[in-house]
PDB file of N, CA and C in Angstrom:
ATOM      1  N   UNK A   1      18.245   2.603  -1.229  1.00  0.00           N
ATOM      2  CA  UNK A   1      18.377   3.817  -0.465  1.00  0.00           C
ATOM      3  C   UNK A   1      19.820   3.982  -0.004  1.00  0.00           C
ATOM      4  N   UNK A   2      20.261   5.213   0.212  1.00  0.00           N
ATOM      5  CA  UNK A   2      21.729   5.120   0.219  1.00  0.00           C
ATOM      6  C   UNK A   2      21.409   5.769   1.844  1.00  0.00           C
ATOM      7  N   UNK A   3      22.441   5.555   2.718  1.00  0.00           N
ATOM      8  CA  UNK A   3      22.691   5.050   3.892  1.00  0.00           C
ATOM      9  C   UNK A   3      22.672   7.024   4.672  1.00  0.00           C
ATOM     10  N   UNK A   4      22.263   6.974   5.191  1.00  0.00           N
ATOM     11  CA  UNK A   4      22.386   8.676   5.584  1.00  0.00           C
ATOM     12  C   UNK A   4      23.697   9.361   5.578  1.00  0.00           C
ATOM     13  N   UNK A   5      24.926   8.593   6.246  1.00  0.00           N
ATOM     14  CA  UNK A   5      25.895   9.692   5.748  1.00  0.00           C
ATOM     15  C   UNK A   5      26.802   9.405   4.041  1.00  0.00           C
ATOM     16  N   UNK A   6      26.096   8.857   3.251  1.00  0.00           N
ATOM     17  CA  UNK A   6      26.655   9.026   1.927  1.00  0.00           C
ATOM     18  C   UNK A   6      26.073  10.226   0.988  1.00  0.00           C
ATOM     19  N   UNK A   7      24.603  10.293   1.012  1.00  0.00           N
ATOM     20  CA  UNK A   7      23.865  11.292   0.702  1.00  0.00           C
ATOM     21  C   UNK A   7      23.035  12.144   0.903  1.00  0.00           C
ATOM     22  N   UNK A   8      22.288  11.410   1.683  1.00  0.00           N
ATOM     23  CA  UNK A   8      21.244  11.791   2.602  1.00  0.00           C
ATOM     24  C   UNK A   8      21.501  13.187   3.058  1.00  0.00           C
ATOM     25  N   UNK A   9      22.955  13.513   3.708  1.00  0.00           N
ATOM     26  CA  UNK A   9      22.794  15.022   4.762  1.00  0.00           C
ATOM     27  C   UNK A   9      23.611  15.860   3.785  1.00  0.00           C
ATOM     28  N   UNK A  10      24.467  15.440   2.406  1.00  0.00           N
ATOM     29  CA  UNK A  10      24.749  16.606   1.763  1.00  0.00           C
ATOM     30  C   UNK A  10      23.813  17.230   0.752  1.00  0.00           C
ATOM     31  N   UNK A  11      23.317  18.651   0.814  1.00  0.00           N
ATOM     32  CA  UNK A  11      23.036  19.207   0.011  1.00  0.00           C
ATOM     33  C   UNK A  11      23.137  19.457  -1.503  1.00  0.00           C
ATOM     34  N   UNK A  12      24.928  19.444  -1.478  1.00  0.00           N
ATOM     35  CA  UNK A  12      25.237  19.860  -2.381  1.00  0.00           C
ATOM     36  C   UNK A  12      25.584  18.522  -2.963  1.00  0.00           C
ATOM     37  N   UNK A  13      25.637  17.588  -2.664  1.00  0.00           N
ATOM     38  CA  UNK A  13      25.795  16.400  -3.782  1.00  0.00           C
ATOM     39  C   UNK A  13      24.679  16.348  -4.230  1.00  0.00           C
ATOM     40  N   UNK A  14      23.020  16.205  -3.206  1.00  0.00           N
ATOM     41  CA  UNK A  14      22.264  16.245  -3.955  1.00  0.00           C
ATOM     42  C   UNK A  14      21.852  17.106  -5.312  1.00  0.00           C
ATOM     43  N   UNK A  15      22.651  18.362  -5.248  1.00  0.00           N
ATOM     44  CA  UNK A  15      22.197  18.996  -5.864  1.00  0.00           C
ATOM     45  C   UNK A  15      22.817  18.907  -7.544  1.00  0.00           C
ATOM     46  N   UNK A  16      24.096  18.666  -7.497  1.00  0.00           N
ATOM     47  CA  UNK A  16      25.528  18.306  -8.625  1.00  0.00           C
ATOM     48  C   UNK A  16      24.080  16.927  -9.217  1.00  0.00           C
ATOM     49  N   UNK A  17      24.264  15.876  -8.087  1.00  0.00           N
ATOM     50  CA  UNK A  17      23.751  14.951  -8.725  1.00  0.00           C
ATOM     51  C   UNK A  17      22.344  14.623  -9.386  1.00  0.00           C
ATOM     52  N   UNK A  18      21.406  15.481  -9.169  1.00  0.00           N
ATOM     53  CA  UNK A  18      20.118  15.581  -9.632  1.00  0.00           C
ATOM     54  C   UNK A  18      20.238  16.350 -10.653  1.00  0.00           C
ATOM     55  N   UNK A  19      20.932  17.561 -10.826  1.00  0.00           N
ATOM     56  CA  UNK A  19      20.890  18.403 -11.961  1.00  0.00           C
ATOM     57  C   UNK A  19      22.343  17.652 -12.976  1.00  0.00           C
ATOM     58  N   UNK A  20      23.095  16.985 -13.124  1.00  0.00           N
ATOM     59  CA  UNK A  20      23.262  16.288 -13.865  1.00  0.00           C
ATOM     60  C   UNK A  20      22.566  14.951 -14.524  1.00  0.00           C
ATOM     61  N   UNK A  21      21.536  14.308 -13.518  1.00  0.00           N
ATOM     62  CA  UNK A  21      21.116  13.484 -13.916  1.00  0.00           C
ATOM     63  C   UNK A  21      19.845  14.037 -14.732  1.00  0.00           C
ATOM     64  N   UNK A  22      19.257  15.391 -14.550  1.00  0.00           N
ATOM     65  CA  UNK A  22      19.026  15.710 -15.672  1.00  0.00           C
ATOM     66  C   UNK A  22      19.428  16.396 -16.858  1.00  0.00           C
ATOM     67  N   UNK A  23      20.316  17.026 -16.554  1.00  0.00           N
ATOM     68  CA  UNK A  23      21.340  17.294 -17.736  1.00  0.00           C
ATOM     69  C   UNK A  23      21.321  15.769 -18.933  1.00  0.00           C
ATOM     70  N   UNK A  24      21.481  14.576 -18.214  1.00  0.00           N
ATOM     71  CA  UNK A  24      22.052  13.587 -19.180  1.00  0.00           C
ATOM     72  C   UNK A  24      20.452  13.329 -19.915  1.00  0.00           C
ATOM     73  N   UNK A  25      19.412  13.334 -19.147  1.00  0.00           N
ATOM     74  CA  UNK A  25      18.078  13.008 -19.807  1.00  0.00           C
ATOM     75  C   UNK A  25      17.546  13.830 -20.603  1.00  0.00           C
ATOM     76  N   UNK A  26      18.129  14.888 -20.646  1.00  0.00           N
ATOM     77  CA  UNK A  26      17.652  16.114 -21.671  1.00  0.00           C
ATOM     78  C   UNK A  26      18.416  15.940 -22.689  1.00  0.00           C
ATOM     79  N   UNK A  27      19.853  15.535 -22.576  1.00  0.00           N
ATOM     80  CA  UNK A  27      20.655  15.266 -23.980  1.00  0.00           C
ATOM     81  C   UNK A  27      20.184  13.581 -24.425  1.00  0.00           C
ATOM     82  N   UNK A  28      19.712  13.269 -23.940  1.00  0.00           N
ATOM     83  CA  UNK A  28      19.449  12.028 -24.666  1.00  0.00           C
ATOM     84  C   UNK A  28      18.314  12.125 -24.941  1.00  0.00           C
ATOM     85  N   UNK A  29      17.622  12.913 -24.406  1.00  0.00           N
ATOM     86  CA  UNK A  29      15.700  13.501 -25.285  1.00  0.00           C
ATOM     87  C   UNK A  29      15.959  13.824 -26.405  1.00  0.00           C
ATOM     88  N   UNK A  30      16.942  14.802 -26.430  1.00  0.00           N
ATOM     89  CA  UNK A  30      17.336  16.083 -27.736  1.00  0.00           C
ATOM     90  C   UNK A  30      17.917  15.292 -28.961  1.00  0.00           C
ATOM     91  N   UNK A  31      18.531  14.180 -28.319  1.00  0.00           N
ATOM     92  CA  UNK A  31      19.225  13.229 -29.388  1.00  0.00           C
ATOM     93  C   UNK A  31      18.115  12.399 -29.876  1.00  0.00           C
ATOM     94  N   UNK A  32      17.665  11.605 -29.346  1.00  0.00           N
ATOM     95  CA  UNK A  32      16.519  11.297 -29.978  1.00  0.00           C
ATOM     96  C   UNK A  32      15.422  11.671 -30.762  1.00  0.00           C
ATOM     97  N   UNK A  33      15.090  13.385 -30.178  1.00  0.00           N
ATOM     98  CA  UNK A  33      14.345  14.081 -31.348  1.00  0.00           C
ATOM     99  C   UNK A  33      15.033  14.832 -32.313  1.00  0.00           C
ATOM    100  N   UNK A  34      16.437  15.152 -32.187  1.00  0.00           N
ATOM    101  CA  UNK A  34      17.001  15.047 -33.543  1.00  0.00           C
ATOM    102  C   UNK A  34      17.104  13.972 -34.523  1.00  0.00           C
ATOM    103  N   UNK A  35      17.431  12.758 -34.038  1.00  0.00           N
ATOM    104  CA  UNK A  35      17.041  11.419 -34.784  1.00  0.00           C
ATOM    105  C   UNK A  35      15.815  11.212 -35.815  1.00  0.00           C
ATOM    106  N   UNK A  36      14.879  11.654 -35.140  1.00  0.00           N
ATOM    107  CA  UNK A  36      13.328  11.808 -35.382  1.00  0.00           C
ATOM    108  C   UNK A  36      13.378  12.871 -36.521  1.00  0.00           C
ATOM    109  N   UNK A  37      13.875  13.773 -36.188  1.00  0.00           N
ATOM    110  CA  UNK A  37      13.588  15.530 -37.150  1.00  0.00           C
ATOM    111  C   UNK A  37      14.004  15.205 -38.503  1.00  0.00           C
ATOM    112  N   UNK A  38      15.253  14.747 -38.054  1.00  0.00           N
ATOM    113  CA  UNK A  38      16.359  14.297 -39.380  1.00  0.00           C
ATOM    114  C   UNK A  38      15.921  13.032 -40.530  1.00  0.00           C
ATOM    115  N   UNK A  39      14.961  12.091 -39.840  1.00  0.00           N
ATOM    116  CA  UNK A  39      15.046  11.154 -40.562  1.00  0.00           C
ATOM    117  C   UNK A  39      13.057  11.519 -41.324  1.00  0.00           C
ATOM    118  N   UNK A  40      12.418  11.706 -40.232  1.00  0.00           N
ATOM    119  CA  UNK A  40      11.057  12.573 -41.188  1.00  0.00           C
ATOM    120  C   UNK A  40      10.157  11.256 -40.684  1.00  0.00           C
ATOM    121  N   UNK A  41      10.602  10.064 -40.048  1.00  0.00           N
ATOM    122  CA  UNK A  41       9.786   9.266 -40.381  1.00  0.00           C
ATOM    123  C   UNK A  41       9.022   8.651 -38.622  1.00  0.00           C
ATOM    124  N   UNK A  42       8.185   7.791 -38.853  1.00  0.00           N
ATOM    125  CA  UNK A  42       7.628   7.667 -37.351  1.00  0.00           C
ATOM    126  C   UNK A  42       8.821   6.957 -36.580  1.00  0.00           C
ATOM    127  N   UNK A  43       8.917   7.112 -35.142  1.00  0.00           N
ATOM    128  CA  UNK A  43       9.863   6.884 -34.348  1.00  0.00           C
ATOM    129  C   UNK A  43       9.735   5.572 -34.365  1.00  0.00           C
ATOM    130  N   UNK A  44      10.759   4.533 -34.294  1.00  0.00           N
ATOM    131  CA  UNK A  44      11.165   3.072 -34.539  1.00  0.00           C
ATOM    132  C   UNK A  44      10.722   2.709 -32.778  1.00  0.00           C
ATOM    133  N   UNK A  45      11.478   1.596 -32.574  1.00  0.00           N
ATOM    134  CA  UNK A  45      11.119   0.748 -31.455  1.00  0.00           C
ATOM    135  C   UNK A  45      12.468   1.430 -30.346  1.00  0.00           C
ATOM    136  N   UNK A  46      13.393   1.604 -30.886  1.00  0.00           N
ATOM    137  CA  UNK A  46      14.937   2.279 -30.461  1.00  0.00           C
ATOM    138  C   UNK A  46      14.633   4.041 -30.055  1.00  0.00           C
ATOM    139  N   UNK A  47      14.185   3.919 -30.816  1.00  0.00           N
ATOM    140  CA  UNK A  47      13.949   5.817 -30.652  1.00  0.00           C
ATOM    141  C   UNK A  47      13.161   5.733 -29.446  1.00  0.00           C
ATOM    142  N   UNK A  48      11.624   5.178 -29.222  1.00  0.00           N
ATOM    143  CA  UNK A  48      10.827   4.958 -28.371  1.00  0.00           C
ATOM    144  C   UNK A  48      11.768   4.813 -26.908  1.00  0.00           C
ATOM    145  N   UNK A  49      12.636   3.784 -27.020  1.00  0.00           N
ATOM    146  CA  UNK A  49      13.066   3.257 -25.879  1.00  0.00           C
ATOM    147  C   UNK A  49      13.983   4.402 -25.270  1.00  0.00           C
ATOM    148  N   UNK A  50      14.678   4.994 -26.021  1.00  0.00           N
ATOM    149  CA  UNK A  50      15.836   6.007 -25.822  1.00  0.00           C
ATOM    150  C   UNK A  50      14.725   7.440 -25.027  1.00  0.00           C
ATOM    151  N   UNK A  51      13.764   7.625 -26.029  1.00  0.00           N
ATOM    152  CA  UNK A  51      12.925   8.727 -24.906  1.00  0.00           C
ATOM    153  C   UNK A  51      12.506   8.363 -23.502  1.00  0.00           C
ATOM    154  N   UNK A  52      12.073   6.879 -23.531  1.00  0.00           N
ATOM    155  CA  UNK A  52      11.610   6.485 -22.396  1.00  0.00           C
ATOM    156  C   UNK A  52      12.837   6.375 -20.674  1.00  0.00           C
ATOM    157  N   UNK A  53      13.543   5.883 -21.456  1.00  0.00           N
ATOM    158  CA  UNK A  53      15.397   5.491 -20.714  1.00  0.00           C
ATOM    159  C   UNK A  53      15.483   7.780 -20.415  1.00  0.00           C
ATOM    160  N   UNK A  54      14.983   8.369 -21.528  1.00  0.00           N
ATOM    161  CA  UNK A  54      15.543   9.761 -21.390  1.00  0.00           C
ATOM    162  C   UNK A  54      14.513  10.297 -19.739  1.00  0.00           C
ATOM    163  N   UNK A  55      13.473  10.277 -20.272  1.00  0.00           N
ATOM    164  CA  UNK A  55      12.288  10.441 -19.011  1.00  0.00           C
ATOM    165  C   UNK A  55      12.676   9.645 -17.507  1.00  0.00           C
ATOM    166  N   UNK A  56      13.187   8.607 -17.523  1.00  0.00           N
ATOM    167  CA  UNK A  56      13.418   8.147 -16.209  1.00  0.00           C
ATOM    168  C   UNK A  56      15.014   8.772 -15.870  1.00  0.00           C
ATOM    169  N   UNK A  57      15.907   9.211 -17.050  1.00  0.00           N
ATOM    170  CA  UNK A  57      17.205   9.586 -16.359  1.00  0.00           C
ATOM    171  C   UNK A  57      16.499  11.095 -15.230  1.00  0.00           C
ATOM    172  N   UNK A  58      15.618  11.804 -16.310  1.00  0.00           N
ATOM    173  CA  UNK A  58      15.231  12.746 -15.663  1.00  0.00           C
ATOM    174  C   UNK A  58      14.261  12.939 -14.547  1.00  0.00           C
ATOM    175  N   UNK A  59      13.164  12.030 -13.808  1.00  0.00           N
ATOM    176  CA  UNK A  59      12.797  11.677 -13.387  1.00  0.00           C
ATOM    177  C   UNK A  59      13.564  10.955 -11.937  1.00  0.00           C
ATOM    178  N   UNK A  60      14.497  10.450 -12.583  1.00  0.00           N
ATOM    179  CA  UNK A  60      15.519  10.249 -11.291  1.00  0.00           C
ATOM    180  C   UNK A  60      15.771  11.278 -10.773  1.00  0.00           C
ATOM    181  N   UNK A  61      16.650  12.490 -11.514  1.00  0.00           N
ATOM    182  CA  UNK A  61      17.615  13.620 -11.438  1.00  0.00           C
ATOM    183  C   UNK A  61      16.399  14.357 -10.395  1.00  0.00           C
ATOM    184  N   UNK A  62      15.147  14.330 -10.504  1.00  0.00           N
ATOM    185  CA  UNK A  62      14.174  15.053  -9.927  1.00  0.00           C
ATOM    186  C   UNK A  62      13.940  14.644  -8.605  1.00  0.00           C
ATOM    187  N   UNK A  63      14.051  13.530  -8.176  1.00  0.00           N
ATOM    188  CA  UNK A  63      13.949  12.985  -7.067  1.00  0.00           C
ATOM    189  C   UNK A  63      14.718  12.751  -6.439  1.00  0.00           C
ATOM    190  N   UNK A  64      16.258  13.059  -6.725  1.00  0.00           N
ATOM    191  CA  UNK A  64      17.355  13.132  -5.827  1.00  0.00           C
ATOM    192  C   UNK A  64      17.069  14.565  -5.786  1.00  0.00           C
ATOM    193  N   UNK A  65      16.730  15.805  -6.272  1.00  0.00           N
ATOM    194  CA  UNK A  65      16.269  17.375  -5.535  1.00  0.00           C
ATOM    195  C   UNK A  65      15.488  17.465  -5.181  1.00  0.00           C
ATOM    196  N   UNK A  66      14.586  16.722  -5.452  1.00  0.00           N
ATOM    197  CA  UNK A  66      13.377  16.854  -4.315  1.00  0.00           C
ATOM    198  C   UNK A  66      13.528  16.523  -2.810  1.00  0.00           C
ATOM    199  N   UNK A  67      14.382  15.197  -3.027  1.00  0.00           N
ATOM    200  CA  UNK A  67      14.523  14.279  -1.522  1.00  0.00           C
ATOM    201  C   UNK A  67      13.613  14.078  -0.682  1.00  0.00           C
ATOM    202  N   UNK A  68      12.744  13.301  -1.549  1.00  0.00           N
ATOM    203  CA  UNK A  68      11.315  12.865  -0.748  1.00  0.00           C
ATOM    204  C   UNK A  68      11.757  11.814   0.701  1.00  0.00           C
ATOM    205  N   UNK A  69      12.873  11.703   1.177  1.00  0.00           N
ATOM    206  CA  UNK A  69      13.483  10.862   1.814  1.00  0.00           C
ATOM    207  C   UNK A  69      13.241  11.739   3.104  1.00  0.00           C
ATOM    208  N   UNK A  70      13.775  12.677   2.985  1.00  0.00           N
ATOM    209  CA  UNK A  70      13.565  13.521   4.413  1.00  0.00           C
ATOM    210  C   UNK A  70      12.107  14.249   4.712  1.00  0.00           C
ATOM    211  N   UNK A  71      11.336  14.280   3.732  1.00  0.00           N
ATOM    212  CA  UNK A  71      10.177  15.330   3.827  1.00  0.00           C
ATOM    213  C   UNK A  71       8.947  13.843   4.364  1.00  0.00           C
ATOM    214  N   UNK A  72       9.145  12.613   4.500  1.00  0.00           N
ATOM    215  CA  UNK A  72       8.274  11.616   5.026  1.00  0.00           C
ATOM    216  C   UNK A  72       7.988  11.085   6.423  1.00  0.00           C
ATOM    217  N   UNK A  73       7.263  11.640   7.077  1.00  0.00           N
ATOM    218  CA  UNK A  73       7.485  11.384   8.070  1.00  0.00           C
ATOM    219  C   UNK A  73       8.206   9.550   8.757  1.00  0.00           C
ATOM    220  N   UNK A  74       8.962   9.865   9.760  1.00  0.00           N
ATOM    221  CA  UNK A  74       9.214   8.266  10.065  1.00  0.00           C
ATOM    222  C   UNK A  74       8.238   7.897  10.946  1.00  0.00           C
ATOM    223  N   UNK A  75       8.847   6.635  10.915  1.00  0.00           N
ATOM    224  CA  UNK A  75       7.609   5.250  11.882  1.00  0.00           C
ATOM    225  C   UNK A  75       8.409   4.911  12.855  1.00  0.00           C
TER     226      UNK A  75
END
């Protein structure tokens, strides 16, 4: 967890930084299913991993805009 005044209270980093972090998971989806398109054949063990690595870049990127950090209540 990053410390409240690094990320926590800016908006706009969250925002640069979630929508790039999916920016990068969508180009590494797209690369991978071009990989796939191009070659015709079932996806290898590498291809697999590269979609999976693609889903969590984006999956991250989603949860730094969401910022389930502030919407939880504290204890």
């Amino acid at each position: 967890m990053a410390p409240p005044g690094r990320l926590g209270d800016c908006r706009g980093c969250r925002l640069v930084c979630g929508l790039g972090l999916l920016g990068a998971g969508g180009y590494v989806f797209a690369s991978a299913r071009r990989l796939m398109r191009k070659t015709g054949a079932a996806p290898g063990p590498g291809t697999v991993g590269q979609i999976v690595f693609a889903l969590g870049l984006a999956s991250w990127g989603v949860v730094m805009l969401v910022n389930p950090e502030t919407k939880s209540p504290t204890k």
